[in-house]
PDB file of N, CA and C in Angstrom:
ATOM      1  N   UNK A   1      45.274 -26.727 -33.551  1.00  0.00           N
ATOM      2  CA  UNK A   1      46.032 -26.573 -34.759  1.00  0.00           C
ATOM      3  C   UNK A   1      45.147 -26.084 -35.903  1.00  0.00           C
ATOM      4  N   UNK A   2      44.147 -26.328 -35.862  1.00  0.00           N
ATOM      5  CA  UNK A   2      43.085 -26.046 -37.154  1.00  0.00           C
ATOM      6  C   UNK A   2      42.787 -24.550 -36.855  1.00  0.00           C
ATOM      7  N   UNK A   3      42.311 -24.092 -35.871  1.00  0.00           N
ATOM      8  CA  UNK A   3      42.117 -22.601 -35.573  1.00  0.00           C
ATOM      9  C   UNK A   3      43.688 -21.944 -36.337  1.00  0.00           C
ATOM     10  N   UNK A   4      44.561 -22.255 -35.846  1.00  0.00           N
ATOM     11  CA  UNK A   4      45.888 -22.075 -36.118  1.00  0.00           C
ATOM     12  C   UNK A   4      46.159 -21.584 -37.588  1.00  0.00           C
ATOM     13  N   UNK A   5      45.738 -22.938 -38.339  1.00  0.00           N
ATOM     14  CA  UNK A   5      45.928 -23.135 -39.725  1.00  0.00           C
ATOM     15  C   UNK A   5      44.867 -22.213 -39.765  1.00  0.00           C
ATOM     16  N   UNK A   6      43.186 -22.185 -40.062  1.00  0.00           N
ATOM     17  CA  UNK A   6      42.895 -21.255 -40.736  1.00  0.00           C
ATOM     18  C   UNK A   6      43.283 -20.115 -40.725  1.00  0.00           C
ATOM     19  N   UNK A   7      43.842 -19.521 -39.112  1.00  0.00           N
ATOM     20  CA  UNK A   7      44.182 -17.964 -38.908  1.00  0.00           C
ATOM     21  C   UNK A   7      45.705 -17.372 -39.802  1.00  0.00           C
ATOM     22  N   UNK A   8      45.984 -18.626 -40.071  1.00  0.00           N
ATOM     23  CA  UNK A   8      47.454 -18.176 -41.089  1.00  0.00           C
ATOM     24  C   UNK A   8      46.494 -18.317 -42.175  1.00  0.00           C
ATOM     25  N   UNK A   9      46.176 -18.790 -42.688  1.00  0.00           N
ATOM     26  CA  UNK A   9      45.550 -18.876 -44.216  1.00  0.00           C
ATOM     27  C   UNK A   9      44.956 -17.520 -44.394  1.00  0.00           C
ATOM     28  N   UNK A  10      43.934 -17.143 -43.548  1.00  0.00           N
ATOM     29  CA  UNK A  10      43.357 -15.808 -43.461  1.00  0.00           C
ATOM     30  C   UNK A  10      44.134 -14.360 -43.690  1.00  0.00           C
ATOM     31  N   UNK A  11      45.266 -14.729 -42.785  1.00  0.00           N
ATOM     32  CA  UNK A  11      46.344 -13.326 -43.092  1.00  0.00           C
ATOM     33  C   UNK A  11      46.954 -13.945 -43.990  1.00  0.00           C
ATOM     34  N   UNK A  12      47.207 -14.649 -44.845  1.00  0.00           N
ATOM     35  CA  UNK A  12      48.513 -14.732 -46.417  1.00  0.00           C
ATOM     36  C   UNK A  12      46.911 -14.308 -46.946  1.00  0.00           C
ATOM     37  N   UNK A  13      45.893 -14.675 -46.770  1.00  0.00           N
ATOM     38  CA  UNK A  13      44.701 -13.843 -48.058  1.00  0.00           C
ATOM     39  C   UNK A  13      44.737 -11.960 -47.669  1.00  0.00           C
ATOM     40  N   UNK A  14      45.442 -12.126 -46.509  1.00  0.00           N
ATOM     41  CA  UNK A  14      44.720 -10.485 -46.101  1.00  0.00           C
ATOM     42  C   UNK A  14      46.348  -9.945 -46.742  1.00  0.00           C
ATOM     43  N   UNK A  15      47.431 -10.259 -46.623  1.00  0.00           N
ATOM     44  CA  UNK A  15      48.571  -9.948 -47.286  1.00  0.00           C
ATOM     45  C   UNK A  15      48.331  -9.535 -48.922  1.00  0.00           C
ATOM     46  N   UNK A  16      47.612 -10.502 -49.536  1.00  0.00           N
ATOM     47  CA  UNK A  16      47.067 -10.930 -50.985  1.00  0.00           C
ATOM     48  C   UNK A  16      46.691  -9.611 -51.122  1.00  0.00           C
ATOM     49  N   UNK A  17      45.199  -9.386 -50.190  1.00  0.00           N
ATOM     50  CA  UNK A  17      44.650  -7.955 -50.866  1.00  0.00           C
ATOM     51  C   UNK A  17      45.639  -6.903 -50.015  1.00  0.00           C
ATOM     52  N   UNK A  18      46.327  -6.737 -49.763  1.00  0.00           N
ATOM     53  CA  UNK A  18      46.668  -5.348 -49.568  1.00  0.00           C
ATOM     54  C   UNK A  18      46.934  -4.629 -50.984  1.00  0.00           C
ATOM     55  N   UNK A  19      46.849  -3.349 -50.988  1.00  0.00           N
ATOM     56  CA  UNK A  19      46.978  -2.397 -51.753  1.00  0.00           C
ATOM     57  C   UNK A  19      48.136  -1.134 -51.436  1.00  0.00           C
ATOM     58  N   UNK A  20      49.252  -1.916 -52.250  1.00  0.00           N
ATOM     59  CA  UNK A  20      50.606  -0.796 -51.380  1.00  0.00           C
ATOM     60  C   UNK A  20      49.893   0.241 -51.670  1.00  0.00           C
ATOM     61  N   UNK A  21      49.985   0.526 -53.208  1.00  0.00           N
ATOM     62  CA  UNK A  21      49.476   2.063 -53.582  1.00  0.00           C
ATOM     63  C   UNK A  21      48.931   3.085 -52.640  1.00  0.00           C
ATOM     64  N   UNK A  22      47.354   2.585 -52.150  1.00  0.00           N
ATOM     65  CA  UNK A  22      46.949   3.171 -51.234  1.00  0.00           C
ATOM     66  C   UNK A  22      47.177   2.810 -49.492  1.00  0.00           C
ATOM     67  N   UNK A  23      47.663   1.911 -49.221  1.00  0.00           N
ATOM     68  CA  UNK A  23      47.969   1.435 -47.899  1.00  0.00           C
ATOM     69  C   UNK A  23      49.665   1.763 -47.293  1.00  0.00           C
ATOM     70  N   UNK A  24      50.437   1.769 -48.857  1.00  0.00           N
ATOM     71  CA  UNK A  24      51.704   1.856 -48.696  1.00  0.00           C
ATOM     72  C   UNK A  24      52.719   1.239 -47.825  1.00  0.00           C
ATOM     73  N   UNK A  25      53.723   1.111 -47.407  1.00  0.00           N
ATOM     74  CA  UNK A  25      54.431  -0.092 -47.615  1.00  0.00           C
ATOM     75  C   UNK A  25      53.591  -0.143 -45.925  1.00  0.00           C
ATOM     76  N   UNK A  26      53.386   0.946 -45.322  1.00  0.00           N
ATOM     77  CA  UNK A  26      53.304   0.154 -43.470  1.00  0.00           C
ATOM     78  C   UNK A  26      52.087  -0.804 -43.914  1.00  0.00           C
ATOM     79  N   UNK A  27      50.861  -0.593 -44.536  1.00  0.00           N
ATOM     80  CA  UNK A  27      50.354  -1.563 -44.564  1.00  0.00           C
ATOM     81  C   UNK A  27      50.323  -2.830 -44.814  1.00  0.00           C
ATOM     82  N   UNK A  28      51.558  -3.167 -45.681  1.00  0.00           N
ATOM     83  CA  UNK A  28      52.168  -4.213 -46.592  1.00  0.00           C
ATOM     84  C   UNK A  28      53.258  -4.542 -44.982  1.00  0.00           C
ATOM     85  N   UNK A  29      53.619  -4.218 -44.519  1.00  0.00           N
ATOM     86  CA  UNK A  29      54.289  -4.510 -42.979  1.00  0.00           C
ATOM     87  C   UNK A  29      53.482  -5.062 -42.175  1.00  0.00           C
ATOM     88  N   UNK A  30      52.314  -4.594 -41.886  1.00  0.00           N
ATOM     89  CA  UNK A  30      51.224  -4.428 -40.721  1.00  0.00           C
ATOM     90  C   UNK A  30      50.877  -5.976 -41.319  1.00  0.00           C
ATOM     91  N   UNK A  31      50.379  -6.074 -42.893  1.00  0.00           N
ATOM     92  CA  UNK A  31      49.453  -7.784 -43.206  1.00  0.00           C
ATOM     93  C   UNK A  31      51.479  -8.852 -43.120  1.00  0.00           C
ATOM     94  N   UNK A  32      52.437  -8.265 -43.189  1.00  0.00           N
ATOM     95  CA  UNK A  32      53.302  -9.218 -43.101  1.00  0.00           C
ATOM     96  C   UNK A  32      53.574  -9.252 -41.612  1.00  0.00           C
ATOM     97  N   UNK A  33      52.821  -8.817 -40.549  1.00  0.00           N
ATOM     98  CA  UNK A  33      53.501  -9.362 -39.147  1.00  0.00           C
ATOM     99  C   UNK A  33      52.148 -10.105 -38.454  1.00  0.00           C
ATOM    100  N   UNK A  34      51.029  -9.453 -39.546  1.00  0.00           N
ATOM    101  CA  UNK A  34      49.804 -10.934 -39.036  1.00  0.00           C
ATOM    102  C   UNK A  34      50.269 -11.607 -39.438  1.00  0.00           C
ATOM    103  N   UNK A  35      50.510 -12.545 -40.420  1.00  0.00           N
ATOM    104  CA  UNK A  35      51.167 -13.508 -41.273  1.00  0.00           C
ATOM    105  C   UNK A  35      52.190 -14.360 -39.764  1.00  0.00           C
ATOM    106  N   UNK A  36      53.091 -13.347 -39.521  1.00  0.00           N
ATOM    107  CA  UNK A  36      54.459 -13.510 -38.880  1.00  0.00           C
ATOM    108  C   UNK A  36      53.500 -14.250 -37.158  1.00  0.00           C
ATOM    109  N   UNK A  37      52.435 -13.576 -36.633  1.00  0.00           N
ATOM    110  CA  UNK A  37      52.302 -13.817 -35.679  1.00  0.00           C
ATOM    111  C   UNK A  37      51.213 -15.157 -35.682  1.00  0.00           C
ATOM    112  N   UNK A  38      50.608 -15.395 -36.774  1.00  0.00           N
ATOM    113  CA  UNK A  38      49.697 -16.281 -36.808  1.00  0.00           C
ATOM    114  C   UNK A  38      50.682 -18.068 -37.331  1.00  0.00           C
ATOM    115  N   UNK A  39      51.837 -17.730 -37.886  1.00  0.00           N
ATOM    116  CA  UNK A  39      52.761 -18.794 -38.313  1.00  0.00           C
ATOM    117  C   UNK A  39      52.903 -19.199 -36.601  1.00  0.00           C
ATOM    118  N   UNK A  40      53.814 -18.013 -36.021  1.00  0.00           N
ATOM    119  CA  UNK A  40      54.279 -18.374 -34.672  1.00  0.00           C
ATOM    120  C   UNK A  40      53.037 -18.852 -33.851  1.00  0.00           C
ATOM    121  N   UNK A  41      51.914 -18.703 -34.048  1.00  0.00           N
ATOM    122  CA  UNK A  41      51.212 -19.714 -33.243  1.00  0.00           C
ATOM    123  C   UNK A  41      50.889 -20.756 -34.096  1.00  0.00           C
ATOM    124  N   UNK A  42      51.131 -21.136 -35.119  1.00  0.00           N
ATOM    125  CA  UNK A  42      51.077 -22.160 -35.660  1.00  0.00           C
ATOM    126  C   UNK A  42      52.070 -23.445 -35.710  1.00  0.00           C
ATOM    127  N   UNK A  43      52.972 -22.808 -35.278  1.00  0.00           N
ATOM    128  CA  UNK A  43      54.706 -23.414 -34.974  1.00  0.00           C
ATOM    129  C   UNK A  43      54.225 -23.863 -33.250  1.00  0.00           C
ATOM    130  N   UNK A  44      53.438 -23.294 -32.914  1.00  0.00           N
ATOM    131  CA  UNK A  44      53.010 -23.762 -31.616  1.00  0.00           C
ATOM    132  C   UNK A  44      52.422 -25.232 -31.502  1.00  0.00           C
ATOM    133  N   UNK A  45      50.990 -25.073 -32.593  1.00  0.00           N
ATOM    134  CA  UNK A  45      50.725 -26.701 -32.499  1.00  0.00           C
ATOM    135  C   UNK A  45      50.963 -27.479 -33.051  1.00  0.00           C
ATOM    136  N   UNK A  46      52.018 -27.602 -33.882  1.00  0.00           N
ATOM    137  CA  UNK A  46      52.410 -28.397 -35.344  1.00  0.00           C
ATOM    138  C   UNK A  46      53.346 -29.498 -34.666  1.00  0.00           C
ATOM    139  N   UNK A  47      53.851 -30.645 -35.557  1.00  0.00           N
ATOM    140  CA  UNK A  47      54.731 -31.451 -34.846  1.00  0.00           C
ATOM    141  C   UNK A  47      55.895 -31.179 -35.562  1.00  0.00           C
ATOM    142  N   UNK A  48      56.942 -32.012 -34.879  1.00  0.00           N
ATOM    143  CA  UNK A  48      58.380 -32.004 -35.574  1.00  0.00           C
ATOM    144  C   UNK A  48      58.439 -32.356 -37.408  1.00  0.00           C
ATOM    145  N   UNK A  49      57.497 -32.802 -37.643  1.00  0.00           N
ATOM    146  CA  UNK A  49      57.593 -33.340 -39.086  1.00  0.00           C
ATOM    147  C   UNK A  49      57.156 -32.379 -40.044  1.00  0.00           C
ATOM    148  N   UNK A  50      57.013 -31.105 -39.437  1.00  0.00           N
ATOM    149  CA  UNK A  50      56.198 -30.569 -40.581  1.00  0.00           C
ATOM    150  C   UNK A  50      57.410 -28.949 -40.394  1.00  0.00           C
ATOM    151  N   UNK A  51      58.010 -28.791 -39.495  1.00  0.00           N
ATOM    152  CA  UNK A  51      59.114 -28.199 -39.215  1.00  0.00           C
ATOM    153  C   UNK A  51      60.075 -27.349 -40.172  1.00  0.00           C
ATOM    154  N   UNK A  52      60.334 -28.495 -41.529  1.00  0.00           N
ATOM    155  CA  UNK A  52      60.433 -28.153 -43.209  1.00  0.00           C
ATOM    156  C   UNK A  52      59.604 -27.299 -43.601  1.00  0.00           C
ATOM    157  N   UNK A  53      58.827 -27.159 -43.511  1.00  0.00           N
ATOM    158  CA  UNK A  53      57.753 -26.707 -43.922  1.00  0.00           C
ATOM    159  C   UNK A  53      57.362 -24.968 -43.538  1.00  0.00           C
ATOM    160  N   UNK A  54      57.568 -25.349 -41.854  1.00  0.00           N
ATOM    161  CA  UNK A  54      57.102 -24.149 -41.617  1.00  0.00           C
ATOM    162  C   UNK A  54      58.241 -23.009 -41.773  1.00  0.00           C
ATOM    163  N   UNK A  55      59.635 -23.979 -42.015  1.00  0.00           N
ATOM    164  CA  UNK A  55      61.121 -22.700 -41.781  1.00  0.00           C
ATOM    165  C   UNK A  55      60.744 -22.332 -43.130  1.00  0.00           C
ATOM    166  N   UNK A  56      60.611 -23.146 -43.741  1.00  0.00           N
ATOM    167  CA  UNK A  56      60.243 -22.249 -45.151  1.00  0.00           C
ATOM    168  C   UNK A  56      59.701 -21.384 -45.671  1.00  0.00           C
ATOM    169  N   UNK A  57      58.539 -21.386 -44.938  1.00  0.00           N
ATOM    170  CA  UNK A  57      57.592 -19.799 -44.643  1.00  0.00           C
ATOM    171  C   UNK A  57      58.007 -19.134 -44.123  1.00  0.00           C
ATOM    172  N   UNK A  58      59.086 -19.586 -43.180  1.00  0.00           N
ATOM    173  CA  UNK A  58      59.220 -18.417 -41.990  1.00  0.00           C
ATOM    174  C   UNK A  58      60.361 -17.726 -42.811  1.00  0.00           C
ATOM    175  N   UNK A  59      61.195 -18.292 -43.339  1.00  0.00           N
ATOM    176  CA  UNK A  59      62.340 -17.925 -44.199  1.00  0.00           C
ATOM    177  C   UNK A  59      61.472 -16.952 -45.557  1.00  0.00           C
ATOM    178  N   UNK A  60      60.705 -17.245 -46.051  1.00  0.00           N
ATOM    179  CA  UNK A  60      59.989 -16.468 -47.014  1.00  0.00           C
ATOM    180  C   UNK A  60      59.324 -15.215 -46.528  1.00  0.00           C
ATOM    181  N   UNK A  61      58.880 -15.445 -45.737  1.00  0.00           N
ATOM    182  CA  UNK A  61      58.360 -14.111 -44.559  1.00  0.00           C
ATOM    183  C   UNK A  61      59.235 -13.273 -44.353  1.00  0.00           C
ATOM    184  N   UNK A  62      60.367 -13.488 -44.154  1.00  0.00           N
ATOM    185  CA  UNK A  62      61.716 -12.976 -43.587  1.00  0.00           C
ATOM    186  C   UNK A  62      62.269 -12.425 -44.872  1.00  0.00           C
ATOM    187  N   UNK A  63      62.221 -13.140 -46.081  1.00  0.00           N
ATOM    188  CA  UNK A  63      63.014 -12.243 -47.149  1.00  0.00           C
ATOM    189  C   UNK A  63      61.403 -11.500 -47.760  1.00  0.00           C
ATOM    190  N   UNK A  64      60.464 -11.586 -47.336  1.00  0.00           N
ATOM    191  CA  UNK A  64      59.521 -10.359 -47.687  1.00  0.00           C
ATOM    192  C   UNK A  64      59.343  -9.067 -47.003  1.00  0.00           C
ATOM    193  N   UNK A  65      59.870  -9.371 -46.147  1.00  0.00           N
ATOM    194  CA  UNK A  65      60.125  -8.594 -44.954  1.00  0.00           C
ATOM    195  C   UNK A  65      61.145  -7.135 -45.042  1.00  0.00           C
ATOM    196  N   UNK A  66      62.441  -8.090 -45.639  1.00  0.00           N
ATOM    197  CA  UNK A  66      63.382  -7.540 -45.774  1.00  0.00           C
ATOM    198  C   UNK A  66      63.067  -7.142 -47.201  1.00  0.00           C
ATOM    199  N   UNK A  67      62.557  -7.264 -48.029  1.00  0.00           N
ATOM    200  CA  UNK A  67      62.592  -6.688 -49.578  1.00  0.00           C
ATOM    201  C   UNK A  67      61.447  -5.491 -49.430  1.00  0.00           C
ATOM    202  N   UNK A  68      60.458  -5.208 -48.425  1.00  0.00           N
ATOM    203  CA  UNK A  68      59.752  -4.200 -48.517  1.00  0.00           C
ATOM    204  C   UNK A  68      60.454  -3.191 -47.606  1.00  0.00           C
ATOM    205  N   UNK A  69      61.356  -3.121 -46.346  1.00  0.00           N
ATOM    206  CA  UNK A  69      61.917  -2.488 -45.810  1.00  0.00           C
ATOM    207  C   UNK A  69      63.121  -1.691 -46.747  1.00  0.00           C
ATOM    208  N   UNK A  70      63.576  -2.874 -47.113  1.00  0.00           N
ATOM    209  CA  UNK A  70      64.341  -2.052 -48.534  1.00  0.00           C
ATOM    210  C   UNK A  70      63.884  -1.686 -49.704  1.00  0.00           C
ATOM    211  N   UNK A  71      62.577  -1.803 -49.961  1.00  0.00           N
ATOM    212  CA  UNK A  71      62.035  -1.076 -51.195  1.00  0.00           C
ATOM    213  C   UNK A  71      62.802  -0.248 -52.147  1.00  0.00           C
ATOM    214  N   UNK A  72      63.681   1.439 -51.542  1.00  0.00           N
ATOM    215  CA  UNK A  72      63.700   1.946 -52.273  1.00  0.00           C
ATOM    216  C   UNK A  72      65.083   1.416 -53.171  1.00  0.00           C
ATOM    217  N   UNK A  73      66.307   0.706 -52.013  1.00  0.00           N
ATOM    218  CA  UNK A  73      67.071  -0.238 -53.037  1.00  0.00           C
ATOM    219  C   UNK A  73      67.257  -1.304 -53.646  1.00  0.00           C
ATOM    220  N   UNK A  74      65.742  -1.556 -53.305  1.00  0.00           N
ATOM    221  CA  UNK A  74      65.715  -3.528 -53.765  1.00  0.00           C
ATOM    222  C   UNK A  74      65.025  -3.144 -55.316  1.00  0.00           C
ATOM    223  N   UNK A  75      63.907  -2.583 -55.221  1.00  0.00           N
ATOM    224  CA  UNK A  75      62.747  -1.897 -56.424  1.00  0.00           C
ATOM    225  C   UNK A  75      61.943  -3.263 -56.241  1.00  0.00           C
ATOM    226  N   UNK A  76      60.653  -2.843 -56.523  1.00  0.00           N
ATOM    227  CA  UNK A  76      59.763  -3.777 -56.803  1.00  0.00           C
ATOM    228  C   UNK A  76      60.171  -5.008 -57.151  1.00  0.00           C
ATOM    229  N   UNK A  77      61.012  -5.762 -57.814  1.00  0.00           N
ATOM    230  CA  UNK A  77      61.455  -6.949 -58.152  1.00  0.00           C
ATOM    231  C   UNK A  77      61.588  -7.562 -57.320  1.00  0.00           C
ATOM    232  N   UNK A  78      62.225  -7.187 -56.472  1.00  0.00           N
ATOM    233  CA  UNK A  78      62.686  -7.853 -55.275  1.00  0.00           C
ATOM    234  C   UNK A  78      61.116  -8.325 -54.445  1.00  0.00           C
ATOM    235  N   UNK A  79      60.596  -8.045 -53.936  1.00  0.00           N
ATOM    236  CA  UNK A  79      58.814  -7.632 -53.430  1.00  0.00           C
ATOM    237  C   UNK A  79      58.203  -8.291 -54.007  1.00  0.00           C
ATOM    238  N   UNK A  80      58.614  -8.855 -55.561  1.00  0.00           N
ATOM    239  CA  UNK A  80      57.508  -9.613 -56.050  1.00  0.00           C
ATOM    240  C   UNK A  80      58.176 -11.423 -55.721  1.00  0.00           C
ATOM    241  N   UNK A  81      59.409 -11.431 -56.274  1.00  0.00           N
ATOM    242  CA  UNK A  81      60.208 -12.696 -56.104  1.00  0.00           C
ATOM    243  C   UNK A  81      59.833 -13.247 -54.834  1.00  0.00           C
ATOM    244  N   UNK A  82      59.673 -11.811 -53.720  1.00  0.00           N
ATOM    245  CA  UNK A  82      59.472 -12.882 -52.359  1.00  0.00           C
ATOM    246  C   UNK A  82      57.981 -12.663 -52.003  1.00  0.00           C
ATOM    247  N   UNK A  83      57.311 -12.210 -52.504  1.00  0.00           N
ATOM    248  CA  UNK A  83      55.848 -12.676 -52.580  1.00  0.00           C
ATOM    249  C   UNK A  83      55.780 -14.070 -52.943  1.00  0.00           C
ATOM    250  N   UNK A  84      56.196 -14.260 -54.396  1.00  0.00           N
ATOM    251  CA  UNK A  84      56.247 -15.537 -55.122  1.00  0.00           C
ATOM    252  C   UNK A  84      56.514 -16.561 -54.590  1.00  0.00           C
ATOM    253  N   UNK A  85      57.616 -16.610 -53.728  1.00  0.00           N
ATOM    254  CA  UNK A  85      58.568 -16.843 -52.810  1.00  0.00           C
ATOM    255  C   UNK A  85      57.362 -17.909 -51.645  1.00  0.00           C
ATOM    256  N   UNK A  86      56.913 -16.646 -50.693  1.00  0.00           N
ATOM    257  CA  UNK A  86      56.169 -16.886 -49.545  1.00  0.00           C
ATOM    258  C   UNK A  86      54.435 -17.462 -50.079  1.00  0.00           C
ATOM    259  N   UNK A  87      54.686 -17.170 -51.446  1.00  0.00           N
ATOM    260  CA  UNK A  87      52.897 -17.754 -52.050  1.00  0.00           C
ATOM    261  C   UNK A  87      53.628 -19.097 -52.319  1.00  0.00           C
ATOM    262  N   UNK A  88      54.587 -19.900 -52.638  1.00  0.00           N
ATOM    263  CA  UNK A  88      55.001 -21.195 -52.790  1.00  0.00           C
ATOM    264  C   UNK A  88      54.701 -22.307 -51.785  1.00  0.00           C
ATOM    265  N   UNK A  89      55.758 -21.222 -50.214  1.00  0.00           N
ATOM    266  CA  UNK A  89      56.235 -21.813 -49.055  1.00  0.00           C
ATOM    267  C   UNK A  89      54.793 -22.258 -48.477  1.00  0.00           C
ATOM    268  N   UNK A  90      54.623 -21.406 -48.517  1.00  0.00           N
ATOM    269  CA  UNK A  90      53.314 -21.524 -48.040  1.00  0.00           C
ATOM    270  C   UNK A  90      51.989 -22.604 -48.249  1.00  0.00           C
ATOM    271  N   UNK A  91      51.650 -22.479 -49.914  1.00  0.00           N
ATOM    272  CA  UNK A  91      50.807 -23.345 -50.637  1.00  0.00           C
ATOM    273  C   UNK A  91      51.029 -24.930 -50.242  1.00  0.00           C
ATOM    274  N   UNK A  92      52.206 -25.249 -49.803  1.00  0.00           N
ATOM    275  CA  UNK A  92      53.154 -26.187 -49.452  1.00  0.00           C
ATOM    276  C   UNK A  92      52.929 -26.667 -48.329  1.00  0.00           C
ATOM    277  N   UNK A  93      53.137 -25.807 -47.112  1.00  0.00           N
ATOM    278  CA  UNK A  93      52.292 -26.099 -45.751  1.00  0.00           C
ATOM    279  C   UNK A  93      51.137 -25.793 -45.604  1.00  0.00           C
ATOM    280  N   UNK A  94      50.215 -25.619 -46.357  1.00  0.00           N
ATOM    281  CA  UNK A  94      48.759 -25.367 -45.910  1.00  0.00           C
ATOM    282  C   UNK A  94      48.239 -26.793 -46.404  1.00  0.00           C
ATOM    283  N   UNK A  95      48.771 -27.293 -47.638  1.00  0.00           N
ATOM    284  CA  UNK A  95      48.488 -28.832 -48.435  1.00  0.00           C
ATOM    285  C   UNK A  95      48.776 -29.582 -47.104  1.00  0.00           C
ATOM    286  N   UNK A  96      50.224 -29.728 -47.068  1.00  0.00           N
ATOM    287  CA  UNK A  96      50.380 -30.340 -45.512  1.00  0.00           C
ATOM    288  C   UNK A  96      49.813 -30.824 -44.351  1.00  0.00           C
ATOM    289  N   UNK A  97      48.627 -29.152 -44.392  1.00  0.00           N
ATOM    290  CA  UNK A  97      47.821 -29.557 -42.951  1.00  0.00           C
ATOM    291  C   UNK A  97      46.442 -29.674 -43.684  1.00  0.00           C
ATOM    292  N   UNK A  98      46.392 -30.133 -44.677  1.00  0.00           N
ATOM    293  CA  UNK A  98      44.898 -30.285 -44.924  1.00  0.00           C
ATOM    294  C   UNK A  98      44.298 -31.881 -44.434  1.00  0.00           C
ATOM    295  N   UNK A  99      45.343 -32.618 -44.092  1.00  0.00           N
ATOM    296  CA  UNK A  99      45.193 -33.843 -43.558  1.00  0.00           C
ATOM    297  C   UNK A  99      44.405 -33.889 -42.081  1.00  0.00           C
ATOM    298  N   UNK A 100      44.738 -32.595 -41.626  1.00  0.00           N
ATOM    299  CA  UNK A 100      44.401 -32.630 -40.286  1.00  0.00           C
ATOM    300  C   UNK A 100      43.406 -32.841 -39.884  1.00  0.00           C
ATOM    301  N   UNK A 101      42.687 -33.382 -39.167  1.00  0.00           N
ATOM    302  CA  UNK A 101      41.379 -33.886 -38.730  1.00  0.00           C
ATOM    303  C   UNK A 101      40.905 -32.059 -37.974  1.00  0.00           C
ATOM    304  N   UNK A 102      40.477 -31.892 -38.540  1.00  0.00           N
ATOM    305  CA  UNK A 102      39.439 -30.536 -37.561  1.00  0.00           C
ATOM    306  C   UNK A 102      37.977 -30.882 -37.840  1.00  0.00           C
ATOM    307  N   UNK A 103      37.481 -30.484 -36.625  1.00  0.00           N
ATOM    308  CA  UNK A 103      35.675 -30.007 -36.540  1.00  0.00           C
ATOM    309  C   UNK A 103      35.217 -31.536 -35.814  1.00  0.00           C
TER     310      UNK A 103
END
């Protein structure tokens, strides 16, 4: 679970720096499906109690997802709300697992 947790922590920082401007939205796709694949192994070692937690990311992931695919009719607003959004859900389950005994 700790490998787990840091490897999600790592991609929401690698999401952080992307640079649409120059990376443009596939890159802003590409750091939201590390994100997407490092949760799903994280949903792997987690228990039932923390479950809240993780739909919430996964649900925030999902409307970031969908607000950069729609870019040109959502506009930036949308992109930032669910940034905001998935920087919450998130901050939320990472506190969560800081209890965890690793090392």
């Amino acid at each position: 679970m700790c490998d787990a947790r840091d490897a999600l922590q790592s991609s929401l920082e690698g999401l952080k720096d992307v640079d649409p401007t120059a990376e443009g939205t596939g890159g802003v796709e590409d750091a939201i499906n590390g994100v997407k694949d490092d949760l799903e192994a994280l949903v792997d070692s987690v228990g039932d109690e923390l479950e809240p937690q993780v739909q919430a990311v996964q649900d925030a992931v999902d409307e970031l997802e969908a607000a950069v695919t729609n870019l040109d009719s959502g506009g930036a607003a949308k992109v930032l709300d669910a940034v905001s959004s998935l920087a919450s859900s998130a901050s939320t389950l990472v506190a969560s697992l800081e209890d965890a005994s690793c090392g």
